[in-house]
C-alpha atoms as a PDB file:
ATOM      1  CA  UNK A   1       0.414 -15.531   3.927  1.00  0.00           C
ATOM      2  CA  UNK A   2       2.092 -17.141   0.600  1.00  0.00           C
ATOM      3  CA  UNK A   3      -1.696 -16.782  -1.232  1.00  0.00           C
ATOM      4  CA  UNK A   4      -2.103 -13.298  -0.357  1.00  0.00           C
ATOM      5  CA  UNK A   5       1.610 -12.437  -1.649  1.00  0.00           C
ATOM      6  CA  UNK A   6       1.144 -13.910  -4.561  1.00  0.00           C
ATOM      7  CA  UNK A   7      -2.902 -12.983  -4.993  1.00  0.00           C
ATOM      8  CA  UNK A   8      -1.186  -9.563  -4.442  1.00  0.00           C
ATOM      9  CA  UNK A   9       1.998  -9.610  -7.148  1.00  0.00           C
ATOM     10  CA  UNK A  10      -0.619 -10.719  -9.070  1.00  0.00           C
ATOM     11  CA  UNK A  11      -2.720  -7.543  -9.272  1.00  0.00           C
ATOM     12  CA  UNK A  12      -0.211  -5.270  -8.924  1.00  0.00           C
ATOM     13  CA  UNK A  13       1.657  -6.908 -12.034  1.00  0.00           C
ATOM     14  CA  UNK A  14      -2.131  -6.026 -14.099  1.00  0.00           C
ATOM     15  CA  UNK A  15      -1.954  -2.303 -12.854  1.00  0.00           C
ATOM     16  CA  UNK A  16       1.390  -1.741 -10.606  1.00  0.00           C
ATOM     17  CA  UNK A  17       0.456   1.475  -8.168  1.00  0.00           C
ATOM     18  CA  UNK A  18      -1.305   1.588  -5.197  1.00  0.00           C
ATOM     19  CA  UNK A  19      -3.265   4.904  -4.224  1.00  0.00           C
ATOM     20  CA  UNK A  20      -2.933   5.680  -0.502  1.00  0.00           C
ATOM     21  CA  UNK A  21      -6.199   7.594   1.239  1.00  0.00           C
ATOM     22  CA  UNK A  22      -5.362   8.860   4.931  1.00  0.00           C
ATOM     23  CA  UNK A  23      -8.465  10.214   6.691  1.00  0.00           C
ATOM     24  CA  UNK A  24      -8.892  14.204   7.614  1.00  0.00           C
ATOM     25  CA  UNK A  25      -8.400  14.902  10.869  1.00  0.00           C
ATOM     26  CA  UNK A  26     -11.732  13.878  12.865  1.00  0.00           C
ATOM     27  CA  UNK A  27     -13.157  11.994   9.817  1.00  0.00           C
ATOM     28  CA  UNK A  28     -15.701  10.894  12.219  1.00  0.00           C
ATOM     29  CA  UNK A  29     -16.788  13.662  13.731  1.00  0.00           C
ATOM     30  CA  UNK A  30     -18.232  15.201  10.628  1.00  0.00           C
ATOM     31  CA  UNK A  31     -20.121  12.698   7.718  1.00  0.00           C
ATOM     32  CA  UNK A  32     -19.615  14.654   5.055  1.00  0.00           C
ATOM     33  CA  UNK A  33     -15.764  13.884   5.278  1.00  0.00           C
ATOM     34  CA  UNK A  34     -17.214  10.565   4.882  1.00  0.00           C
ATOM     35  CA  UNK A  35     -19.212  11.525   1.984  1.00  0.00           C
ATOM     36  CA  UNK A  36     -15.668  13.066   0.248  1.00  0.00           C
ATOM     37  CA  UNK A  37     -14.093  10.070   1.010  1.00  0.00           C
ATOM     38  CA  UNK A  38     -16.790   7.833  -0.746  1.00  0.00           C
ATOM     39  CA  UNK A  39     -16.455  10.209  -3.545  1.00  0.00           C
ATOM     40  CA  UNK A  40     -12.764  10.265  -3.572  1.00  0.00           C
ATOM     41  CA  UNK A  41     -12.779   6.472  -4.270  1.00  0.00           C
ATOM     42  CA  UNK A  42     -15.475   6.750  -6.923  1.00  0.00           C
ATOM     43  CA  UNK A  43     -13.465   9.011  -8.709  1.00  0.00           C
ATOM     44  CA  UNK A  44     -10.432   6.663  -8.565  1.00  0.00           C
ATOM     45  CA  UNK A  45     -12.670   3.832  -9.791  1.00  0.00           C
ATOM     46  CA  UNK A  46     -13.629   5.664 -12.507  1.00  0.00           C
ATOM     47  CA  UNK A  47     -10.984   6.988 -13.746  1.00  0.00           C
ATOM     48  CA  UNK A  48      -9.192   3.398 -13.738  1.00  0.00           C
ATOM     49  CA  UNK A  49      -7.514   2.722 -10.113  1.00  0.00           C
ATOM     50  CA  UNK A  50      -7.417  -1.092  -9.460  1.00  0.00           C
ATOM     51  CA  UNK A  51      -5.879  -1.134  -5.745  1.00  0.00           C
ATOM     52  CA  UNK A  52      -6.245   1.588  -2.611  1.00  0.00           C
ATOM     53  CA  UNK A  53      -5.083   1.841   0.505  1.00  0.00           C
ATOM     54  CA  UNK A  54      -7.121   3.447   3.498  1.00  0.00           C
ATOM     55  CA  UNK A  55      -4.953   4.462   6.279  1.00  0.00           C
ATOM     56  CA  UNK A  56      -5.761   2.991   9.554  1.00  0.00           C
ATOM     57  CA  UNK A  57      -7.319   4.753  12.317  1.00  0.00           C
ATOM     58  CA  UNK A  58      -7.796   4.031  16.050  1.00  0.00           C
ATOM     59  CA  UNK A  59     -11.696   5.403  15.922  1.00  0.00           C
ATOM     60  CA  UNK A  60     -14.028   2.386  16.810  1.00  0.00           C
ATOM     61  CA  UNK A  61     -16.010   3.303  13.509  1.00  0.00           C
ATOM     62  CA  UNK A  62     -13.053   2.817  11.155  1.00  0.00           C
ATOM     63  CA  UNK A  63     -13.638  -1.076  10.997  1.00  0.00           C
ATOM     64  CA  UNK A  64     -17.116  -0.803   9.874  1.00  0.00           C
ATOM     65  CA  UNK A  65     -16.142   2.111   7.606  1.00  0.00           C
ATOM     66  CA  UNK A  66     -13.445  -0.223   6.024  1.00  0.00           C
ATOM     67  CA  UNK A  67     -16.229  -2.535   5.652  1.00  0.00           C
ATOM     68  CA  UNK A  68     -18.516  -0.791   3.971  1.00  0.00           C
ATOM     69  CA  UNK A  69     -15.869   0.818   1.236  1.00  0.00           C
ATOM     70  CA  UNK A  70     -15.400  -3.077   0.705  1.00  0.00           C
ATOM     71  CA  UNK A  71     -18.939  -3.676   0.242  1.00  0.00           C
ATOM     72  CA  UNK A  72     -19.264  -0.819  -2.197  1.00  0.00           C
ATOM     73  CA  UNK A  73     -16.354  -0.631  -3.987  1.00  0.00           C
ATOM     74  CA  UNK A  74     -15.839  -4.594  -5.087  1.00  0.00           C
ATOM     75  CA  UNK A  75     -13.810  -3.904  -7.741  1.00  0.00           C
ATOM     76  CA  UNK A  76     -11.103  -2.048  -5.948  1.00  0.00           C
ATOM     77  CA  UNK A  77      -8.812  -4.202  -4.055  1.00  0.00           C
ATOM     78  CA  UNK A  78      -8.689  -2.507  -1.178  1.00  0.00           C
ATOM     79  CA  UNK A  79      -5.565  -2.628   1.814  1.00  0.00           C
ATOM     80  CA  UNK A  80      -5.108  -0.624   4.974  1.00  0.00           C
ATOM     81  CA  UNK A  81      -2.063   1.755   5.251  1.00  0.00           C
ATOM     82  CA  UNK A  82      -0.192   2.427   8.819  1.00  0.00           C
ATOM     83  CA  UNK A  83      -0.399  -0.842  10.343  1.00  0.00           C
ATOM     84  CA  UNK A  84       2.548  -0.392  13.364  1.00  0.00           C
ATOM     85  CA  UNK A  85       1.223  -1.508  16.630  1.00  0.00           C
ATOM     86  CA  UNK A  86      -1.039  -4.432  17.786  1.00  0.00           C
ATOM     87  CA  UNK A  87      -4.027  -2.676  18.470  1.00  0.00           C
ATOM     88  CA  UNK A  88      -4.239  -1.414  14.549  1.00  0.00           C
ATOM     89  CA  UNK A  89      -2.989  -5.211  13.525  1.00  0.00           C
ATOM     90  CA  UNK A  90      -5.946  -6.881  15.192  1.00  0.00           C
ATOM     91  CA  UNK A  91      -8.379  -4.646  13.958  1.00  0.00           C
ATOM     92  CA  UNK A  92      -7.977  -6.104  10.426  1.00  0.00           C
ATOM     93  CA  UNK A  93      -9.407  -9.727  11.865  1.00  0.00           C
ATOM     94  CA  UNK A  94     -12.662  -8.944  11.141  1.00  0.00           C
ATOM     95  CA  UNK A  95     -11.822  -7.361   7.953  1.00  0.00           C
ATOM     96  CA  UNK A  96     -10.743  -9.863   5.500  1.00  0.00           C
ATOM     97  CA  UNK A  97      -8.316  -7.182   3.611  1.00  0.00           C
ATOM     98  CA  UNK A  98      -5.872  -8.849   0.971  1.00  0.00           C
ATOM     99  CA  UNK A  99      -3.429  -6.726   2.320  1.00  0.00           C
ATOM    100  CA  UNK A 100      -2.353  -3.996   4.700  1.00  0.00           C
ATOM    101  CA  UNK A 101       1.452  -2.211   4.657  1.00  0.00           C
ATOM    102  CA  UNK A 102       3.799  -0.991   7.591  1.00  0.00           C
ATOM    103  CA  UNK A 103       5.759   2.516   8.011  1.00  0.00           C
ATOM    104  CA  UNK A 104       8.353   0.672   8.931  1.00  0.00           C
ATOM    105  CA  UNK A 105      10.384  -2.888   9.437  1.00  0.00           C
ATOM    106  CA  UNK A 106       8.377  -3.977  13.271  1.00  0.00           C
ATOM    107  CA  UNK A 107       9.595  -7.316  13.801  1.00  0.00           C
ATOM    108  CA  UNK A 108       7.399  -7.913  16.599  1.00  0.00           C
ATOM    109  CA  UNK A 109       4.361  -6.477  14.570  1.00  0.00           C
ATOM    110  CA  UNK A 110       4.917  -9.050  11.750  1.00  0.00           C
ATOM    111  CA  UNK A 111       5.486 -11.770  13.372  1.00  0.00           C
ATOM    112  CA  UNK A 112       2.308 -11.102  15.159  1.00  0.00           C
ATOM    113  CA  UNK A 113       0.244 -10.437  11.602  1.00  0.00           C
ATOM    114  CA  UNK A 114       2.324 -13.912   9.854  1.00  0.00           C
ATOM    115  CA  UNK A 115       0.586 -15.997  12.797  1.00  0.00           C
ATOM    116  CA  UNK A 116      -3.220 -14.272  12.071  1.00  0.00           C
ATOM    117  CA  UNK A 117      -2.669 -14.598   8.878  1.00  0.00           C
ATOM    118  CA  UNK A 118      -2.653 -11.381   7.894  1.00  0.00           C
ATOM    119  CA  UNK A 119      -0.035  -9.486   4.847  1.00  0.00           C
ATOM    120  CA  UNK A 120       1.487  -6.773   6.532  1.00  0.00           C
ATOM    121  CA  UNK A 121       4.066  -5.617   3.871  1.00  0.00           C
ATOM    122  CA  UNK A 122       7.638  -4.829   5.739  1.00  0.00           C
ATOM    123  CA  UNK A 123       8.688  -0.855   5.081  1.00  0.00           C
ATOM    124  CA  UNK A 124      12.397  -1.435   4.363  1.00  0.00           C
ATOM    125  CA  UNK A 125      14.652   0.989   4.395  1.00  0.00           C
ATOM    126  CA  UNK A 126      18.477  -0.548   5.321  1.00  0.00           C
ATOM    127  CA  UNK A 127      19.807  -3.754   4.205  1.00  0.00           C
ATOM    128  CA  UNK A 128      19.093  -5.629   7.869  1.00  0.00           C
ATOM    129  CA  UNK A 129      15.901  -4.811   7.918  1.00  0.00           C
ATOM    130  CA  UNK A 130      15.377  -6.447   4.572  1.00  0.00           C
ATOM    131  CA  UNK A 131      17.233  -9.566   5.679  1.00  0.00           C
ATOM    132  CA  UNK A 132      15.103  -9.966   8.567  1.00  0.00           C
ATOM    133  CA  UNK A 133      12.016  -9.320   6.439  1.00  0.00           C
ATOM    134  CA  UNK A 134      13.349 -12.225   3.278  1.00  0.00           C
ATOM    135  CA  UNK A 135      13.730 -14.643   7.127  1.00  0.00           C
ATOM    136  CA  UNK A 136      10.328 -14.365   8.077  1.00  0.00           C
ATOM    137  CA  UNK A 137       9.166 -15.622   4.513  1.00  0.00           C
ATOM    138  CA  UNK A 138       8.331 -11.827   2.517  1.00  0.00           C
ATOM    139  CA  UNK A 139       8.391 -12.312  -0.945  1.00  0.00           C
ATOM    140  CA  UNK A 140       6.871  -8.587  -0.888  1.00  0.00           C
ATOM    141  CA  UNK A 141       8.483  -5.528   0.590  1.00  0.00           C
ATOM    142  CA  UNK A 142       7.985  -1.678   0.185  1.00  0.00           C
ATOM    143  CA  UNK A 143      11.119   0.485  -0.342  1.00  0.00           C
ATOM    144  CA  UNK A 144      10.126   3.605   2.312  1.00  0.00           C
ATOM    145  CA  UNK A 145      10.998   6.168   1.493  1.00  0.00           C
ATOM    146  CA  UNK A 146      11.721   5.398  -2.380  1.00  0.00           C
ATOM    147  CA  UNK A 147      12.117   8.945  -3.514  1.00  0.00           C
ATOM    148  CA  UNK A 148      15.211   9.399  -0.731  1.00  0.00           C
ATOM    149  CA  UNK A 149      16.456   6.086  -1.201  1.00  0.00           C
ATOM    150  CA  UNK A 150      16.682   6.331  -4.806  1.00  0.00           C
ATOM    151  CA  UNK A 151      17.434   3.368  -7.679  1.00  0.00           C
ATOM    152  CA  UNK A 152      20.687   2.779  -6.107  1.00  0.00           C
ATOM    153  CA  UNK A 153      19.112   1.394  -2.899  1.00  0.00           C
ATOM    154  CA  UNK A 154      16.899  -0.804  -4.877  1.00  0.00           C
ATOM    155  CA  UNK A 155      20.038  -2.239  -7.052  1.00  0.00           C
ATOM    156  CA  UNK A 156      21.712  -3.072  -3.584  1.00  0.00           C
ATOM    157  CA  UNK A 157      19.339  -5.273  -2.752  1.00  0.00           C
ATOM    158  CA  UNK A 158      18.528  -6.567  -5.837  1.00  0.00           C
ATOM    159  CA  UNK A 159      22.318  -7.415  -6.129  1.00  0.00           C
ATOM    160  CA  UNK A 160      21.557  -8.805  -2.450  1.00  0.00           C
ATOM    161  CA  UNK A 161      18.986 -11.224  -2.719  1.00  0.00           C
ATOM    162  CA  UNK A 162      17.659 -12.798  -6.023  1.00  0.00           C
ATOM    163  CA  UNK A 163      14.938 -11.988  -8.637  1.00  0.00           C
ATOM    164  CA  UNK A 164      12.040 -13.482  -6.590  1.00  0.00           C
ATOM    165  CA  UNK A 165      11.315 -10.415  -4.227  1.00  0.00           C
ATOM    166  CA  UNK A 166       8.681  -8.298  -5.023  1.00  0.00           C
ATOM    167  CA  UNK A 167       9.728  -4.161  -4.641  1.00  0.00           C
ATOM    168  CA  UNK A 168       7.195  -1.782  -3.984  1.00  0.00           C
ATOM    169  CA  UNK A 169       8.434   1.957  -3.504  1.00  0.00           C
ATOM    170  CA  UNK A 170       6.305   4.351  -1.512  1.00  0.00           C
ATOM    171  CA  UNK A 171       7.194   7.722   0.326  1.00  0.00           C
ATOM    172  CA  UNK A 172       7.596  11.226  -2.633  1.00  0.00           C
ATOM    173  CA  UNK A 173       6.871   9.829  -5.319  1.00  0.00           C
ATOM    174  CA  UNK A 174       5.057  12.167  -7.708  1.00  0.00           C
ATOM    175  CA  UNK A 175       2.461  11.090 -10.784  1.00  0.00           C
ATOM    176  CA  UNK A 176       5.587  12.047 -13.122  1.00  0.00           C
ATOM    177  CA  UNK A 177       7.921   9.799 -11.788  1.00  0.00           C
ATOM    178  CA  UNK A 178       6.111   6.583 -12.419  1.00  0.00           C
ATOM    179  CA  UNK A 179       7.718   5.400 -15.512  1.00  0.00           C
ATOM    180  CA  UNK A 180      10.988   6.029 -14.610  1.00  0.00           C
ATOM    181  CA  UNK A 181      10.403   4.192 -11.436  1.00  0.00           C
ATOM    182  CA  UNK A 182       9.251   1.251 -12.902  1.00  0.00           C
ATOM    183  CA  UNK A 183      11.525   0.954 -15.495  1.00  0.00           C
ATOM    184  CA  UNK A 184      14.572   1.732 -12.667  1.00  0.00           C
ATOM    185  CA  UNK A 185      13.257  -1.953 -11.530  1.00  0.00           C
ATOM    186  CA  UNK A 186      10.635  -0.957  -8.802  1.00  0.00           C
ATOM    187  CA  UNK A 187       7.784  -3.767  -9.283  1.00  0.00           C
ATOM    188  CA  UNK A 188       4.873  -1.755  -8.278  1.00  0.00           C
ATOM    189  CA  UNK A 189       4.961   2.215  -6.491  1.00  0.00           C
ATOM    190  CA  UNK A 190       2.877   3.555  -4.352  1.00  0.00           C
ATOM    191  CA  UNK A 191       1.453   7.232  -3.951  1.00  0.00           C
ATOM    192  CA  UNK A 192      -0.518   9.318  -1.740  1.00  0.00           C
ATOM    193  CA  UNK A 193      -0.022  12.805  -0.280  1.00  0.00           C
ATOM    194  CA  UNK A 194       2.280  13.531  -3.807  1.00  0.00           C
ATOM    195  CA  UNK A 195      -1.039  13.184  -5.565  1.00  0.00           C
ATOM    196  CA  UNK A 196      -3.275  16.559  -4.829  1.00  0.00           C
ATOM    197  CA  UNK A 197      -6.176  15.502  -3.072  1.00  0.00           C
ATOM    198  CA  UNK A 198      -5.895  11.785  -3.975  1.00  0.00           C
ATOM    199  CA  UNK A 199      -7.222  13.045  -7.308  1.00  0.00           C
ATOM    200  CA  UNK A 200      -5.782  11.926 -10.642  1.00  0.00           C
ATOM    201  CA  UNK A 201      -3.356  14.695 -12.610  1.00  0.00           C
ATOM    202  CA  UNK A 202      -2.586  15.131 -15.913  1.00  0.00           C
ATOM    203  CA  UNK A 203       0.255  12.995 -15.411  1.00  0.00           C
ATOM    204  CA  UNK A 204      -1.233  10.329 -14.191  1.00  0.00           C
ATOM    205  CA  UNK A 205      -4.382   9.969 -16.503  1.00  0.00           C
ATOM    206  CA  UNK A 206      -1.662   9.687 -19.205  1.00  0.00           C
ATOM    207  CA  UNK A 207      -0.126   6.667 -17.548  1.00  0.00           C
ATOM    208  CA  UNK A 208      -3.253   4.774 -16.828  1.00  0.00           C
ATOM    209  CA  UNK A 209      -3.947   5.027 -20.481  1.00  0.00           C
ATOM    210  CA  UNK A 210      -1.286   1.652 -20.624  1.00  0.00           C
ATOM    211  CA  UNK A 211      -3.232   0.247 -18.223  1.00  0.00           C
END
């Protein structure tokens, strides 16, 4: 788990946000929701997004759809959003993802993913939570939800536990609000339903242009 944390810091430190795609209600019912999502992610590619997150799905088709976005889309690193129960943890075996993030702080659930193998980033939002997380060897956890929370939260455990922990903040944040995220001390943000349509704004093409 240490490689992929740091594999991970890593990229996110080159471009720090991480654009979350959740699939429309029965994606797999219908191909040409497949066909928007293919096209969602080529449009994120092109207009500069390094890292995306597909949210997980309980469909038997969702591992070779995962798959096949990996196979198309190499230059993307691409994780798996959701992961809270076992059945949705073991379905990223067979995937080889670099990473995958939690809702929430499931002790069970990543204890489970640490002996697979697998990065299932903690969603942390109270201080015992976070301790548990920084016990189990995270050097990575996401701030949920970051736009509630605030910078305050962040400075608490900051103040907590030492300059090697990696904060991600996910949950409201808009396009607008990335700078002053970042520069608040948030390593790397994520967003998803804030940004229309998983489609880059105004807003956002202007901060890519630093990266």
């Amino acid at each position: 788990m240490e490689a992929k944390q740091n594999y991970l810091k890593k990229t996110l430190r080159i471009q720090p946000l991480i654009v979350v795609i959740r699939l429309e209600h029965n994606f797999f019912n219908l191909s040409k929701k497949k066909e928007n999502l293919l096209s969602k992610i080529e449009k994120l590619s092109n207009f500069g997004i390094k890292n995306i997150e597909i949210g997980w799905d309980s469909n038997p088709e969702w591992v070779n759809l995962i798959l096949e976005i990996k196979k198309r889309f190499k230059s993307i690193n691409i994780g798996v959003a959701s992961i809270s129960s076992r059945q949705s943890l073991e379905s990223l075996l067979s995937l080889d993802v670099n990473y995958s993030m939690s809702q929430f702080f499931n002790k069970e659930i990543h204890i489970q993913a640490i002996e697979y193998n697998q990065l299932v980033i903690p969603g942390i939002s109270n201080i015992e939570n976070f301790k548990e997380a920084i016990d189990l060897g995270y050097k990575i956890v996401k701030i949920f939800p970051a736009s509630k929370l605030g910078i305050n939260f962040i400075n608490e455990l900051k103040d907590f536990k030492k300059k090697d922990i990696f904060f991600i903040g996910a949950g409201g944040i808009k396009s607008k609000h990335l700078k002053k995220f970042l520069q608040s001390g948030y390593d790397a943000l994520v967003i998803g339903r804030e940004l229309r349509n998983q489609t880059p704004d105004k807003d956002l093409e202007i901060w890519l242009k630093d990266y």
